[in-house]
Protein backbone atom coordinates (compact mmCIF):
# COMPACT_ATOMS: atom_id res chain seq x y z
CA UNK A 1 -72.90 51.89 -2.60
CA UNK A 2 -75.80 50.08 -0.63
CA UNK A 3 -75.36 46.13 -0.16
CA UNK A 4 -75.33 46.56 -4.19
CA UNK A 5 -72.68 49.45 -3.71
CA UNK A 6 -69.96 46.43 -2.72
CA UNK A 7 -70.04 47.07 -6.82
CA UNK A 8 -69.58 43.09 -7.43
CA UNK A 9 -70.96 40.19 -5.28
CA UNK A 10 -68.11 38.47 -3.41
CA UNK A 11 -68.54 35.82 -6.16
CA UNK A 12 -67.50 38.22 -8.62
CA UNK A 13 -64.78 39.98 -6.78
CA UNK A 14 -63.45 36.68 -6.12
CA UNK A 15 -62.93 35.45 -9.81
CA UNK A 16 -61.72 39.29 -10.17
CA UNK A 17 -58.70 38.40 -7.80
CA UNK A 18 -58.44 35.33 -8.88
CA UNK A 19 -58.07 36.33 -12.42
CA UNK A 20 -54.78 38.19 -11.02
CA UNK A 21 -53.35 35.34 -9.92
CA UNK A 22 -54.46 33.49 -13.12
CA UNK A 23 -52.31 36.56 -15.21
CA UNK A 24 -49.34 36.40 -12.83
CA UNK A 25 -49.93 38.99 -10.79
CA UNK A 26 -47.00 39.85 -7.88
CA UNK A 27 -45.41 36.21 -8.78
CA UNK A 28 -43.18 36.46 -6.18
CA UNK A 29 -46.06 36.43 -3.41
CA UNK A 30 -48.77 34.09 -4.42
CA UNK A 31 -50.18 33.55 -1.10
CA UNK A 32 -50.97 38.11 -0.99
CA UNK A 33 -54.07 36.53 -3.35
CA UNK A 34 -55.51 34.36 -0.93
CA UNK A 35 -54.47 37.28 1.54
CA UNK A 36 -56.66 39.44 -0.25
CA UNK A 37 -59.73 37.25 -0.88
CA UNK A 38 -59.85 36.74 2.63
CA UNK A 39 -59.71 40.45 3.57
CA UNK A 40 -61.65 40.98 0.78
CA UNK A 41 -64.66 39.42 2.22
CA UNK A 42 -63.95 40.45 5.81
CA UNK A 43 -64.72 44.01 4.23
CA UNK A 44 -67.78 43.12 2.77
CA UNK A 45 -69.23 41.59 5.82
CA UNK A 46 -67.98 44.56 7.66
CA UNK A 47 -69.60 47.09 5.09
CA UNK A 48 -73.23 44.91 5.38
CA UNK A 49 -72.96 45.33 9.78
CA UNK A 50 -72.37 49.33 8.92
CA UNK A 51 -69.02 49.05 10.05
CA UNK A 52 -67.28 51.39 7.39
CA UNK A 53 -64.31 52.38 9.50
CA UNK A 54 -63.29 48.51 9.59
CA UNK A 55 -64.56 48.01 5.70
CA UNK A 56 -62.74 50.70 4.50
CA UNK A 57 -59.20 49.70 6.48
CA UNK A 58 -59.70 46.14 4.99
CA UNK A 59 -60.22 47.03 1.55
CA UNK A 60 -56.91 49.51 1.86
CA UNK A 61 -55.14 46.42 2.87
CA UNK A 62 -56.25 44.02 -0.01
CA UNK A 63 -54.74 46.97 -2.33
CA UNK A 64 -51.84 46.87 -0.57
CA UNK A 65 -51.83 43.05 -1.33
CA UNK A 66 -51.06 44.33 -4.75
CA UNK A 67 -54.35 43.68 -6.10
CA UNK A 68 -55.36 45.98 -9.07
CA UNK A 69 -58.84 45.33 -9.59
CA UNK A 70 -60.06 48.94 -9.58
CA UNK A 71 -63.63 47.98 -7.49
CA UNK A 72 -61.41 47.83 -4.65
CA UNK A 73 -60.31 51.31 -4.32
CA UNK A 74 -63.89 52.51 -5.76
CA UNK A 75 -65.51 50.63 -2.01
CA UNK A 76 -62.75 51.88 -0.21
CA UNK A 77 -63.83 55.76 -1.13
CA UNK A 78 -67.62 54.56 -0.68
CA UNK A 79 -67.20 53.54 2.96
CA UNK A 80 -65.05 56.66 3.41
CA UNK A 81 -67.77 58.84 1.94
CA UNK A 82 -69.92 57.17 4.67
CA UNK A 83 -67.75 58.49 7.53
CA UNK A 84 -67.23 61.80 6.47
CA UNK A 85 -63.77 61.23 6.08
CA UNK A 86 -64.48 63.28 2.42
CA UNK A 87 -60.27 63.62 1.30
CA UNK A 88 -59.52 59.87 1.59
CA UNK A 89 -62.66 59.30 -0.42
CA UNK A 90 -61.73 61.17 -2.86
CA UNK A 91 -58.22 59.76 -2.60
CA UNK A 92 -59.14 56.46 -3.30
CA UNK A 93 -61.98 57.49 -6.44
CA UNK A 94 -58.80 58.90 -8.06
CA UNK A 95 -56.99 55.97 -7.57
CA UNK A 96 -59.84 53.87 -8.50
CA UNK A 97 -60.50 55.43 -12.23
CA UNK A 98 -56.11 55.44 -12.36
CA UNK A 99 -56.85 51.83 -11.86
CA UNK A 100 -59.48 51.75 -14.49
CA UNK A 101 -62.74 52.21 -12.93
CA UNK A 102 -65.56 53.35 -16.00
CA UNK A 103 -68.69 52.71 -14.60
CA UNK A 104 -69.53 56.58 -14.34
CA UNK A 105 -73.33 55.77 -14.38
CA UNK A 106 -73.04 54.04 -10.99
CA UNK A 107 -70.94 56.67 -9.68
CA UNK A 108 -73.25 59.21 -10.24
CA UNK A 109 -76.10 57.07 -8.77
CA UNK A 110 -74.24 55.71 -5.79
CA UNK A 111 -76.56 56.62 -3.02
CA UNK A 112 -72.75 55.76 -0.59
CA UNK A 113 -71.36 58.86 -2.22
CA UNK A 114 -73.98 61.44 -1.98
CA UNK A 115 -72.03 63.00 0.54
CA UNK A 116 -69.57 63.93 -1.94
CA UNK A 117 -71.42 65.73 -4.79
CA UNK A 118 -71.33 69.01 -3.32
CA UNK A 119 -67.56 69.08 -3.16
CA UNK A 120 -65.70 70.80 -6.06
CA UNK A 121 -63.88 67.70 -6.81
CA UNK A 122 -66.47 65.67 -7.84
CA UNK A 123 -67.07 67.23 -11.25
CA UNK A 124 -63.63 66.60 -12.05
CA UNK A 125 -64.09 62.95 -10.87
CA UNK A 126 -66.48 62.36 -13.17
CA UNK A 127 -64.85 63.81 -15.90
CA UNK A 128 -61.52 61.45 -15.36
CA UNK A 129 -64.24 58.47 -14.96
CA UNK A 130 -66.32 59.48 -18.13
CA UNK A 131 -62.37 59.62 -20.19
CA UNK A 132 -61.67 56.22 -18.90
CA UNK A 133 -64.92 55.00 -20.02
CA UNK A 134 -64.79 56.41 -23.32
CA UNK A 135 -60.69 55.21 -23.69
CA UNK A 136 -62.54 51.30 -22.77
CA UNK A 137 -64.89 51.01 -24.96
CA UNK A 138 -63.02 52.09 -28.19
CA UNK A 139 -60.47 49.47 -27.52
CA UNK A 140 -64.05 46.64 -27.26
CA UNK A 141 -64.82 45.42 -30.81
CA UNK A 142 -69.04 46.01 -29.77
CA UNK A 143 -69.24 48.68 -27.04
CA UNK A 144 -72.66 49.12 -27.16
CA UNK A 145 -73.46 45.13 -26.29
CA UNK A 146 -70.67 46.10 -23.29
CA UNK A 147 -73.22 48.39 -21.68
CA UNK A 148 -76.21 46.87 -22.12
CA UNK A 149 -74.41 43.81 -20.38
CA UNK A 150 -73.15 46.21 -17.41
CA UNK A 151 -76.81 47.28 -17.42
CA UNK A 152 -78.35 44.09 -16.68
CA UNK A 153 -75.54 43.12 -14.22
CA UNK A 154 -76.38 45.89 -11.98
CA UNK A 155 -80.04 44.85 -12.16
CA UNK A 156 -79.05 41.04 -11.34
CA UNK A 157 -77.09 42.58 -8.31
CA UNK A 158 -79.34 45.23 -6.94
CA UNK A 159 -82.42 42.51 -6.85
CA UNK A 160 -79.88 39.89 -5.31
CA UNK A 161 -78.94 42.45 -2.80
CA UNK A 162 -82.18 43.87 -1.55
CA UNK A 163 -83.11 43.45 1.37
CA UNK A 164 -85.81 41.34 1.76
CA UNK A 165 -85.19 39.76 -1.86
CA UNK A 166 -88.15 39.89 -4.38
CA UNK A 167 -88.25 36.09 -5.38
CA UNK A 168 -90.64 36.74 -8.08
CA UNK A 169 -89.04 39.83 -9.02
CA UNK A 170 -85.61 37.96 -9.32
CA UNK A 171 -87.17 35.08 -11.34
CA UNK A 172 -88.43 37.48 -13.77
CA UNK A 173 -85.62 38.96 -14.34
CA UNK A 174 -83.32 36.25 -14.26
CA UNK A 175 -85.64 35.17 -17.12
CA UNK A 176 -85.79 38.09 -18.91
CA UNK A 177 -81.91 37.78 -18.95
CA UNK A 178 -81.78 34.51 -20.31
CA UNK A 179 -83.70 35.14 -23.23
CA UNK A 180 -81.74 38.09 -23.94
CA UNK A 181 -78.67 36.39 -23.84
CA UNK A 182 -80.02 33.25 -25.84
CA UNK A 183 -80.51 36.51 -28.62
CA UNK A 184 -76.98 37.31 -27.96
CA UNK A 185 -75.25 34.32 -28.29
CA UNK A 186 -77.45 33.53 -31.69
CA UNK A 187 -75.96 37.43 -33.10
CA UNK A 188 -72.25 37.42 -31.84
CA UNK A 189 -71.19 33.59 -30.29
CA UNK A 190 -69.88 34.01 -26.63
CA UNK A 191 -69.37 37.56 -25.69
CA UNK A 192 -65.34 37.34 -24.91
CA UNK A 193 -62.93 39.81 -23.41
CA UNK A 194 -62.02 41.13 -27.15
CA UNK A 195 -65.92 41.90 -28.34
CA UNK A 196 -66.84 43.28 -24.65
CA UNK A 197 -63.83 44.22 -22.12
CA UNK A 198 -62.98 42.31 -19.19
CA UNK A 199 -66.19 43.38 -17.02
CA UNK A 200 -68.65 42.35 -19.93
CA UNK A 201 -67.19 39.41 -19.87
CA UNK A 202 -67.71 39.23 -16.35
CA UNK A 203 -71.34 40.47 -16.86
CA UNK A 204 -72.18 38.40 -19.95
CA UNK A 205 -70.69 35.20 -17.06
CA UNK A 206 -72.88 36.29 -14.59
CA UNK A 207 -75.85 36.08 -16.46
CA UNK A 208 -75.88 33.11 -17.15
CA UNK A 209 -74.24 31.71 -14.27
CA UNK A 210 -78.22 32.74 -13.21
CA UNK A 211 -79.72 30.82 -15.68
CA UNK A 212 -80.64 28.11 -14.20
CA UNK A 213 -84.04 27.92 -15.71
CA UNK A 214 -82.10 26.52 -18.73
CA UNK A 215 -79.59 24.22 -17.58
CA UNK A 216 -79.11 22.61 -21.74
CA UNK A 217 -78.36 26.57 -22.15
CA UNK A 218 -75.82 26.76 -19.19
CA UNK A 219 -74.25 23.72 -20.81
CA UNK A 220 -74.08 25.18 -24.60
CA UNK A 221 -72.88 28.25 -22.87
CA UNK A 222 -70.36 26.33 -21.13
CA UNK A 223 -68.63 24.57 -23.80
CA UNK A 224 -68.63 28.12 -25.76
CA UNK A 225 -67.17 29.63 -22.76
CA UNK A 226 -64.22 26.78 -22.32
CA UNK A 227 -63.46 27.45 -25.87
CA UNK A 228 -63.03 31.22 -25.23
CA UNK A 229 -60.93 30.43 -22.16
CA UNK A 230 -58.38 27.91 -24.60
CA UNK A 231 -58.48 31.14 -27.24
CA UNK A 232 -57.18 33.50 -23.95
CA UNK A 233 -60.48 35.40 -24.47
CA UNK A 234 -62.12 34.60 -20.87
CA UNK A 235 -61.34 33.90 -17.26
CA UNK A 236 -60.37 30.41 -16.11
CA UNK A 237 -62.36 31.36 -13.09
CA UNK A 238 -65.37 31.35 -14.84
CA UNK A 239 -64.95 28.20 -16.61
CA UNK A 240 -64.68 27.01 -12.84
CA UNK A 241 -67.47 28.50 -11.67
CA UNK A 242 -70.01 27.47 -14.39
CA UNK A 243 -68.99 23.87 -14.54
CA UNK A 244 -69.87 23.75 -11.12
CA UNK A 245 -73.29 25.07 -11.78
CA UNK A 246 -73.75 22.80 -14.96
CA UNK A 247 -72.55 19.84 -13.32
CA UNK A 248 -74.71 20.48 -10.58
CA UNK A 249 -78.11 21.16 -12.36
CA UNK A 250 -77.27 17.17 -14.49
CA UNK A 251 -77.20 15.54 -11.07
CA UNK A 252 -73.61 15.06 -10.92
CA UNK A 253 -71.29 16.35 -8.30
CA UNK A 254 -69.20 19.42 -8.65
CA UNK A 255 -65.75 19.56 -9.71
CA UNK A 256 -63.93 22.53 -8.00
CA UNK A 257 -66.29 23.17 -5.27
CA UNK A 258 -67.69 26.89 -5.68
CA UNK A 259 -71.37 26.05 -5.09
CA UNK A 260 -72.41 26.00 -0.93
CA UNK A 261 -75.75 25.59 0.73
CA UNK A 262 -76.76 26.15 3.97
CA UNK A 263 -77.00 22.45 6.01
CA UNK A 264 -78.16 22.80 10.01
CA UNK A 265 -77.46 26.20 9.71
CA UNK A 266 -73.54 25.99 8.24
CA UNK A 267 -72.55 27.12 4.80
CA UNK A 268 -70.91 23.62 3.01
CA UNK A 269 -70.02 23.14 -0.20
CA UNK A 270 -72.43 20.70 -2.67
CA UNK A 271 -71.21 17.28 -3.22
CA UNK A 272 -67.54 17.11 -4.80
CA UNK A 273 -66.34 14.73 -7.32
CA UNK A 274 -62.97 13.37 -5.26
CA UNK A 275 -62.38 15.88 -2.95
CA UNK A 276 -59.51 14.60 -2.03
CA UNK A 277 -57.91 16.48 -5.28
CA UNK A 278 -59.97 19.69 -5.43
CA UNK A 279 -57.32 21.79 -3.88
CA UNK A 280 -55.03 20.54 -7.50
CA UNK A 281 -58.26 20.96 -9.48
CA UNK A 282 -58.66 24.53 -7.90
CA UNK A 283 -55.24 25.45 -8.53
CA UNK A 284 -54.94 24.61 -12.10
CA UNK A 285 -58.05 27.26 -12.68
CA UNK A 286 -56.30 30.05 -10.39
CA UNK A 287 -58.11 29.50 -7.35
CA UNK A 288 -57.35 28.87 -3.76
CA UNK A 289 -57.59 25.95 -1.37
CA UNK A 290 -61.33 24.93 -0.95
CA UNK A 291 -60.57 25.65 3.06
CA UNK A 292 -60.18 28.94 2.46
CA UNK A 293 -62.93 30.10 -0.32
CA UNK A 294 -64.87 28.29 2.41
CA UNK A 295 -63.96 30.79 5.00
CA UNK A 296 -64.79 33.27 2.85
CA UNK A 297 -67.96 32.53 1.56
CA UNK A 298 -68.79 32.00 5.58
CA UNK A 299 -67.19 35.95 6.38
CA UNK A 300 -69.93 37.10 3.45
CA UNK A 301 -72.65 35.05 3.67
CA UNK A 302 -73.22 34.60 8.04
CA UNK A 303 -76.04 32.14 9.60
């Protein structure tokens, strides 16, 4: 999966959890989200030190958190793949396309699983992944604008992930992003859940989430995406998220506290409007105490 192959950035697999909680998921254990989050990031720092044996049993434990979020299982068979271990890779790809996984392009690409294209059950893999895609995208009302925003995703993650990063490759494309979804919002308004699936939601979030060239965008974007979120049609999380960034880019201090920066060499969050009442501010938008995104933002993201 390389650093990219952790699929999502922990800042997407954390509004992916944290959508869960937002739906109601395993009511009777709301504190298995926070559970998860936490392990959830343990993994990924594992996974970026090489340590796939520890990645892999950390990811096994945030599914059996209860988390459905089918990215989970899909890193859990990557880091598998990496140890050789080749039937509980392909114990947890199964499980990962049961729980939805679609993204066959990636899976064929996935330099993590190269190990496992010579078995015979990776052409039947595929297969199940290629009928889940195809099952996804006739229930989106525009498909194709669904993969083109997957597309761009993976190209905002793989440049974010590289190792060193390309800061003039990453402003072009951030740019070239933001035009193209300036073009899109003009042709189809805010690219919900409904038009795009869950994950070009997520995508069509991301992107601009990155544009911070154009904060009076972010902000139009914002307000489109808060009326999406009253309709049911995107993620509280989200709303969160962006607000932050908007906020933040007008001079004024955050209001949930997602956005960090490094200070004497420590990970702290930006400036919060009363802090005092994040954690109730947090809540009310599905996400967990500010003490513990902290820690996990600090498990991902090291001195």
């Amino acid at each position: 999966m390389k650093r990219s192959g952790l699929v999502f950035s922990f800042l997407l697999i954390s509004c992916c959890l944290g959508r869960q909680a937002e739906q109601g998921t395993n009511p009777t254990q709301p504190d298995r989200t926070t559970d998860a989050k936490k392990w959830f990031a343990e993994a990924s720092a594992a996974y970026g030190e090489k340590d796939f044996l520890k990645a892999a049993e950390l990811y096994v434990r945030v599914l059996d958190a209860g988390t459905t979020w089918p990215t989970v299982p899909y890193n859990a068979a990557c880091c598998y793949a990496r140890l050789g271990r080749t039937g509980d890779a392909f114990k947890y790809l199964e499980l990962a396309v049961q729980k939805g996984w679609s993204d066959v392009e990636h899976l064929k690409s996935d330099a993590d699983l190269e190990s496992l294209r010579a078995d015979p059950r990776w052409e039947g893999i595929v297969r199940a992944c290629s009928v889940q895609r195809d099952a996804s995208l006739k229930s989106m009302a525009n498909p194709q604008l669904h993969t083109e925003l997957l597309e761009r995703m993976r190209t905002d993650q793989n440049v974010r992930n590289a190792q060193p990063i390309d800061a003039l490759q990453l402003m072009r494309i951030d740019s070239d992003n933001t035009a193209w979804m300036r073009e899109v919002i003009e042709k189809h308004g805010w690219p919900g859940e409904a038009m795009v699936g869950e994950e070009g939601a997520q995508a069509a979030w991301l992107l601009v989430q990155h544009a911070d060239q154009d904060p009076a965008f972010q902000r139009r974007c914002l307000e489109l995406l808060t009326q999406a979120h009253k309709k049911g049609d995107a993620s509280a999380q989200h709303v969160a998220y962006l607000t932050d960034r908007v906020f933040l880019a007008e001079g004024k201090p955050q209001v949930y506290g997602t956005q960090f920066h490094t200070v004497d060499g420590k990970l702290i969050p930006r400036p919060i409007e009363n802090e005092a009442e994040v954690d109730q501010r947090r809540s009310a938008m599905g996400l967990g105490s500010l003490a513990e995104y902290a820690e996990q933002m600090r498990a991902v993201y090291p001195p």
